[in-house]
C-alpha atoms as a PDB file:
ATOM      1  CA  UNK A   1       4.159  56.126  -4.843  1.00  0.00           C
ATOM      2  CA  UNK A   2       0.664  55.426  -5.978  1.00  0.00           C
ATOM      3  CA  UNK A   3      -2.413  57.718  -5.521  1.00  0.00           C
ATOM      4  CA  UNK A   4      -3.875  55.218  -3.547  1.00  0.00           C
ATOM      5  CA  UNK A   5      -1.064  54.597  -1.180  1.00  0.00           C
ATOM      6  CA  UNK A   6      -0.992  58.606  -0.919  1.00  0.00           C
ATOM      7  CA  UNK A   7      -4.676  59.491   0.100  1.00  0.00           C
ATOM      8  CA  UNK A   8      -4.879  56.241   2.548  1.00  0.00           C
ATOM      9  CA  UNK A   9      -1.383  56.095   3.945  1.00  0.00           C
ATOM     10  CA  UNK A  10       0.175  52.457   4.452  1.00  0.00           C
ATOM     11  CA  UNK A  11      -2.054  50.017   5.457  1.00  0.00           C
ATOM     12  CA  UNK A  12      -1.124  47.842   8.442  1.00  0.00           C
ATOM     13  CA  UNK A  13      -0.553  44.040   8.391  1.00  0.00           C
ATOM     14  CA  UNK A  14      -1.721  41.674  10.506  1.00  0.00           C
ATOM     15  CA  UNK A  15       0.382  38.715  11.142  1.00  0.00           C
ATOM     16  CA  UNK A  16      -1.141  35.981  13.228  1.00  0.00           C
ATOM     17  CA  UNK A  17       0.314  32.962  14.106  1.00  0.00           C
ATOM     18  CA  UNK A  18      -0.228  28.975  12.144  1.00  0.00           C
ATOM     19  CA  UNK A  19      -3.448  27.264  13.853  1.00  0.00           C
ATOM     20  CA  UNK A  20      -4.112  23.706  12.908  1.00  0.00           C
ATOM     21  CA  UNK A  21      -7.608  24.602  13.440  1.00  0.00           C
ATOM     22  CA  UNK A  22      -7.859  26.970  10.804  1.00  0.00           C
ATOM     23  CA  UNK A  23      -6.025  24.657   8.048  1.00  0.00           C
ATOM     24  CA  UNK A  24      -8.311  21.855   8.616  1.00  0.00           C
ATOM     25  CA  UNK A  25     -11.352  24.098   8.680  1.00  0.00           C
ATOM     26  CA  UNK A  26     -10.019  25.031   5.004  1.00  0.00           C
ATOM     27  CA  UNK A  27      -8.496  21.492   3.865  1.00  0.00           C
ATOM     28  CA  UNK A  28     -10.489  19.153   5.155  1.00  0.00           C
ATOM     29  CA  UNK A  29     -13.077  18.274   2.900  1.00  0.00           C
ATOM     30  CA  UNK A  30     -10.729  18.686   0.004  1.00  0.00           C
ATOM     31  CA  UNK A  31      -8.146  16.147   2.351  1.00  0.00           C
ATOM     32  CA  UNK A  32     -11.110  13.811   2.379  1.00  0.00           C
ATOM     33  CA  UNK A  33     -11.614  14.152  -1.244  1.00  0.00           C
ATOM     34  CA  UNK A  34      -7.977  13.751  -2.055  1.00  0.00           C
ATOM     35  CA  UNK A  35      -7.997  10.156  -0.241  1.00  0.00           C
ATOM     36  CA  UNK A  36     -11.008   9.094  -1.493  1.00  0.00           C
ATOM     37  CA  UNK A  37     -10.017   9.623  -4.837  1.00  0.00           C
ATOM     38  CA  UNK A  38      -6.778   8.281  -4.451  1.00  0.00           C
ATOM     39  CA  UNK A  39      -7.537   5.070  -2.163  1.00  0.00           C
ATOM     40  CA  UNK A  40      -5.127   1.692  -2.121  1.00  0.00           C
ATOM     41  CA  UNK A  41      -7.980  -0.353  -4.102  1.00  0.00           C
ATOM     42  CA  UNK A  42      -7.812   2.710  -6.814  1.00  0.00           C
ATOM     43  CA  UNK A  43      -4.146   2.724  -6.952  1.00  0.00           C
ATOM     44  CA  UNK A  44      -3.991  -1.418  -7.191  1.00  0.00           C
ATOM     45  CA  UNK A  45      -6.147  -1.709  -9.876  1.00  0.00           C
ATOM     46  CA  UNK A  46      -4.370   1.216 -11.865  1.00  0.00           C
ATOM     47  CA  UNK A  47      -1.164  -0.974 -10.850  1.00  0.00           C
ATOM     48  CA  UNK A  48      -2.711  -4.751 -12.125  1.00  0.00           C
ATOM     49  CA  UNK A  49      -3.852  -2.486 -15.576  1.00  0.00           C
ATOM     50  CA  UNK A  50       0.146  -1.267 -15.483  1.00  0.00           C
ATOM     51  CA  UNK A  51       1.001  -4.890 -15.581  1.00  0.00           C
ATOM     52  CA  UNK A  52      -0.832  -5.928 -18.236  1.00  0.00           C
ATOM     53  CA  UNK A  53      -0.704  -3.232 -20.646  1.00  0.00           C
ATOM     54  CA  UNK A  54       2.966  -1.740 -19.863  1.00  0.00           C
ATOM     55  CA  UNK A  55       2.978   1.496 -20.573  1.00  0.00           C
ATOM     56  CA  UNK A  56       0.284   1.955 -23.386  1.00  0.00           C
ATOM     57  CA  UNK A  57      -2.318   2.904 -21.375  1.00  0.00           C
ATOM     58  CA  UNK A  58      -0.539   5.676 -19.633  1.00  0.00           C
ATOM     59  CA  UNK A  59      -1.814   8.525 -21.548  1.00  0.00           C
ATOM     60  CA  UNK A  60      -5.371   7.236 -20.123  1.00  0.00           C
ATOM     61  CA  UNK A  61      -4.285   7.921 -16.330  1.00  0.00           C
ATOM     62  CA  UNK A  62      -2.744  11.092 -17.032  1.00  0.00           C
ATOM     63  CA  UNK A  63      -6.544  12.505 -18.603  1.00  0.00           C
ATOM     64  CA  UNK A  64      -8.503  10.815 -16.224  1.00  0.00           C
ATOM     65  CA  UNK A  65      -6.248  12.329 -13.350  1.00  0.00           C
ATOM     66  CA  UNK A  66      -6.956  15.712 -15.208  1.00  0.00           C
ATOM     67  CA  UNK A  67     -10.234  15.297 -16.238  1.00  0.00           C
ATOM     68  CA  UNK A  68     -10.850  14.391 -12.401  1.00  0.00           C
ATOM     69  CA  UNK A  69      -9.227  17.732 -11.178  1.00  0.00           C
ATOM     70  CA  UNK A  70     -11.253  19.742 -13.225  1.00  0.00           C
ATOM     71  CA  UNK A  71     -14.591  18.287 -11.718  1.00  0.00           C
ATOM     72  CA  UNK A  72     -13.033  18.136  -8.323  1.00  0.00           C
ATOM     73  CA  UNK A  73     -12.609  22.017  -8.825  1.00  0.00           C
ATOM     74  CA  UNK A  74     -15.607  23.206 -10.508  1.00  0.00           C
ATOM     75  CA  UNK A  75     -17.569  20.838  -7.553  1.00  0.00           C
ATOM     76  CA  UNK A  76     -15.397  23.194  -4.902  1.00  0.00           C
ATOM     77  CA  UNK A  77     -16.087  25.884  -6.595  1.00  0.00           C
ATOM     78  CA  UNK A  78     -20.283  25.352  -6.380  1.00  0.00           C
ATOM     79  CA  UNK A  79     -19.507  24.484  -3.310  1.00  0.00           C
ATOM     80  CA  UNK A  80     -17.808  27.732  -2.159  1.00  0.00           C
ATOM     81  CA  UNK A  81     -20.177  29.567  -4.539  1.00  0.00           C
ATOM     82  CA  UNK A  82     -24.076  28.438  -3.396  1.00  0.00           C
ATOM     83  CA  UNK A  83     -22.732  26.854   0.277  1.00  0.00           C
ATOM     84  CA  UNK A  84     -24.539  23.871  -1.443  1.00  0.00           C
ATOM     85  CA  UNK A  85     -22.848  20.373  -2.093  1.00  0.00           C
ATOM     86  CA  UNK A  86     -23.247  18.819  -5.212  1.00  0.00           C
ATOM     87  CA  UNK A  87     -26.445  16.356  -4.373  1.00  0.00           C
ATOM     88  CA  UNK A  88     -27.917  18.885  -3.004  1.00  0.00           C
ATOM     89  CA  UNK A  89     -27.616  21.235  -6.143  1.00  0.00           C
ATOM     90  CA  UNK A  90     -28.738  18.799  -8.192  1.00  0.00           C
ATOM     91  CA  UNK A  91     -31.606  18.308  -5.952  1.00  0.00           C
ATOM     92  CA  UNK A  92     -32.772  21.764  -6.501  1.00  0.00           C
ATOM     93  CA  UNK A  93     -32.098  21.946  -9.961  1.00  0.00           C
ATOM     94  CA  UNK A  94     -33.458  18.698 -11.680  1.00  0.00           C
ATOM     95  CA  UNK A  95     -36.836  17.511 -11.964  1.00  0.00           C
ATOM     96  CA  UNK A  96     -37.488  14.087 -10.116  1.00  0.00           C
ATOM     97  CA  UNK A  97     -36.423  11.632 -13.239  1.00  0.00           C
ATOM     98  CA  UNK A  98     -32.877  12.907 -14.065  1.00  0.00           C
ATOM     99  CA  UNK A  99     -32.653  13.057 -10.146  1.00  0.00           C
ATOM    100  CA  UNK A 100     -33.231   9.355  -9.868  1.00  0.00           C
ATOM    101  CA  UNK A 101     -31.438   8.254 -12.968  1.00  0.00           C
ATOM    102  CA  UNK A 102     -28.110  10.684 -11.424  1.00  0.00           C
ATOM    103  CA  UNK A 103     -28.779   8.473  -7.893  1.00  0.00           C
ATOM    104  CA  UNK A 104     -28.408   5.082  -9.849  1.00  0.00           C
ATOM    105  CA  UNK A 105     -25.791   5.961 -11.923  1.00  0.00           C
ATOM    106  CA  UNK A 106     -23.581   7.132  -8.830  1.00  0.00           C
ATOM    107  CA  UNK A 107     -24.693   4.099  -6.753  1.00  0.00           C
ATOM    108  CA  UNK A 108     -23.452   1.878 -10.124  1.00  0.00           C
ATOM    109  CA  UNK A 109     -20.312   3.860  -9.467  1.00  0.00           C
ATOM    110  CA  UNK A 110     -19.693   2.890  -6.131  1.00  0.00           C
ATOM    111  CA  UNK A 111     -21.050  -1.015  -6.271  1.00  0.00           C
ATOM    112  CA  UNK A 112     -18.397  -0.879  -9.340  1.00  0.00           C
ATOM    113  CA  UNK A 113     -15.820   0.441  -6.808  1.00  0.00           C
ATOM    114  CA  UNK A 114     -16.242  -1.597  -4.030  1.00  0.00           C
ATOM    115  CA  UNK A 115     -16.713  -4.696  -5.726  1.00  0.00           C
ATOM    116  CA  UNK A 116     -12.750  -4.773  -7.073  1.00  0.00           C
ATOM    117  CA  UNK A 117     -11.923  -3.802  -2.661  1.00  0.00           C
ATOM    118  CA  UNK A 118     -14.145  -6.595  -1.497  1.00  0.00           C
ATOM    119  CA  UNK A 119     -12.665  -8.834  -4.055  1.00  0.00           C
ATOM    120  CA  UNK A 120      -9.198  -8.261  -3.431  1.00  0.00           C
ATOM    121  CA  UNK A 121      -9.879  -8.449   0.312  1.00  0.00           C
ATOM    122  CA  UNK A 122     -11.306 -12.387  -0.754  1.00  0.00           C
ATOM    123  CA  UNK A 123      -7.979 -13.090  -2.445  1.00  0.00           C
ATOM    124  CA  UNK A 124      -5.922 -11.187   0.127  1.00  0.00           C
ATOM    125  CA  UNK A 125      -7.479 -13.784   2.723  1.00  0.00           C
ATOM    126  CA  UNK A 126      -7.416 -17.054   0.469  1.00  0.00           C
ATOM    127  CA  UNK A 127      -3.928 -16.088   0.179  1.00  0.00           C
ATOM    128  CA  UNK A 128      -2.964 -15.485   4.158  1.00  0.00           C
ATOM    129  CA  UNK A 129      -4.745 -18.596   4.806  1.00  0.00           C
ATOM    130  CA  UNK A 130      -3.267 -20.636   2.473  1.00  0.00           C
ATOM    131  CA  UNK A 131      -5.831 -21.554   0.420  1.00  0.00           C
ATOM    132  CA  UNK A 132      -7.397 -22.938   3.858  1.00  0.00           C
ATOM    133  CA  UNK A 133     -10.027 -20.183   2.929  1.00  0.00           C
ATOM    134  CA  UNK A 134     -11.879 -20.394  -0.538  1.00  0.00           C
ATOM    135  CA  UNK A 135     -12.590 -17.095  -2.375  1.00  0.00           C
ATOM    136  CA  UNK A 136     -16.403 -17.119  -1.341  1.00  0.00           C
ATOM    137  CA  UNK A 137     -15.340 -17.528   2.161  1.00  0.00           C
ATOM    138  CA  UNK A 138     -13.568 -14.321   2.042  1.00  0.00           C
ATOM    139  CA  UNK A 139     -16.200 -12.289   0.191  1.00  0.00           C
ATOM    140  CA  UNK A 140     -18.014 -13.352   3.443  1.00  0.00           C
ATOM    141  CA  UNK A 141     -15.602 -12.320   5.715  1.00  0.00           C
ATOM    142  CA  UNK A 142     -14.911  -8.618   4.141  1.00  0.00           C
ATOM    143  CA  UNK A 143     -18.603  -8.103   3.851  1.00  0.00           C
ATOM    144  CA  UNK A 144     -19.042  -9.166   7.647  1.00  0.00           C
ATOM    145  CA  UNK A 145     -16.073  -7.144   8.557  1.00  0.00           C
ATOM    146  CA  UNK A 146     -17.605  -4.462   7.049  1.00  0.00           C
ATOM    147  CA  UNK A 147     -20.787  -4.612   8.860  1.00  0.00           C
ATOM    148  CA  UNK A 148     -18.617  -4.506  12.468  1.00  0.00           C
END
């Protein structure tokens, strides 16, 4: 028995019982995370490269998926650390330059992102209709959709 164990005695443990409530309040940012990082446009597109390449680019999706762990991490772990999220440590930390140079480099991100949804949304529709709709027609349709 351990001197610890000795001078405090056993310690008593406190079961309680599973709560939805409590696993969402501690997975579900990281759930939101998890799908927006793994979306259907993401997985297409890593599909279409599949097709084209074969299996020479695979070693590229297996770093990227680990590279994009690690930052997924470290941003939890800021998170958990300062109660902050990551815009808003950045906020605080950089001077007003960097700050807008970080903004347009993550809104190129997303504009980069969306473009390859909205444009397989266009063919998705020119395909459904037959051709009856041209590709333009459903760029217009998936942005209006989105706007609704």
């Amino acid at each position: 028995m351990t001197v610890f164990l000795e001078i405090m005695g056993s310690l008593p443990v406190l079961y309680s019982c599973f709560s939805f409530r409590k696993l969402w309040a501690f997975t579900g940012p990281g759930f939101l995370m998890s799908i927006a990082y793994l979306d259907p446009g993401n997985i297409e597109s890593d599909l279409q490269s599949g097709a084209v390449a074969g299996f020479k680019l695979l070693w590229i999706l297996l770093l990227a998926t680990l590279v994009g762990l690690l930052l997924q991490r470290l941003a939890a772990r800021l998170g958990v650390v300062t109660g902050l999220h990551l815009a808003e440590v950045c906020h605080r930390q950089y001077p007003k330059v960097p700050r807008v140079i970080l903004w347009l480099m993550v809104e190129l991100a997303i504009i980069g992102s969306d473009m390859q949804e909205v444009i397989g949304s266009a063919i998705a529709i020119n395909l459904l209709s037959v051709g009856r709709v041209p590709l333009w027609g459903g760029v217009l349709i998936t942005i209006a959709d989105t706007f609704v």
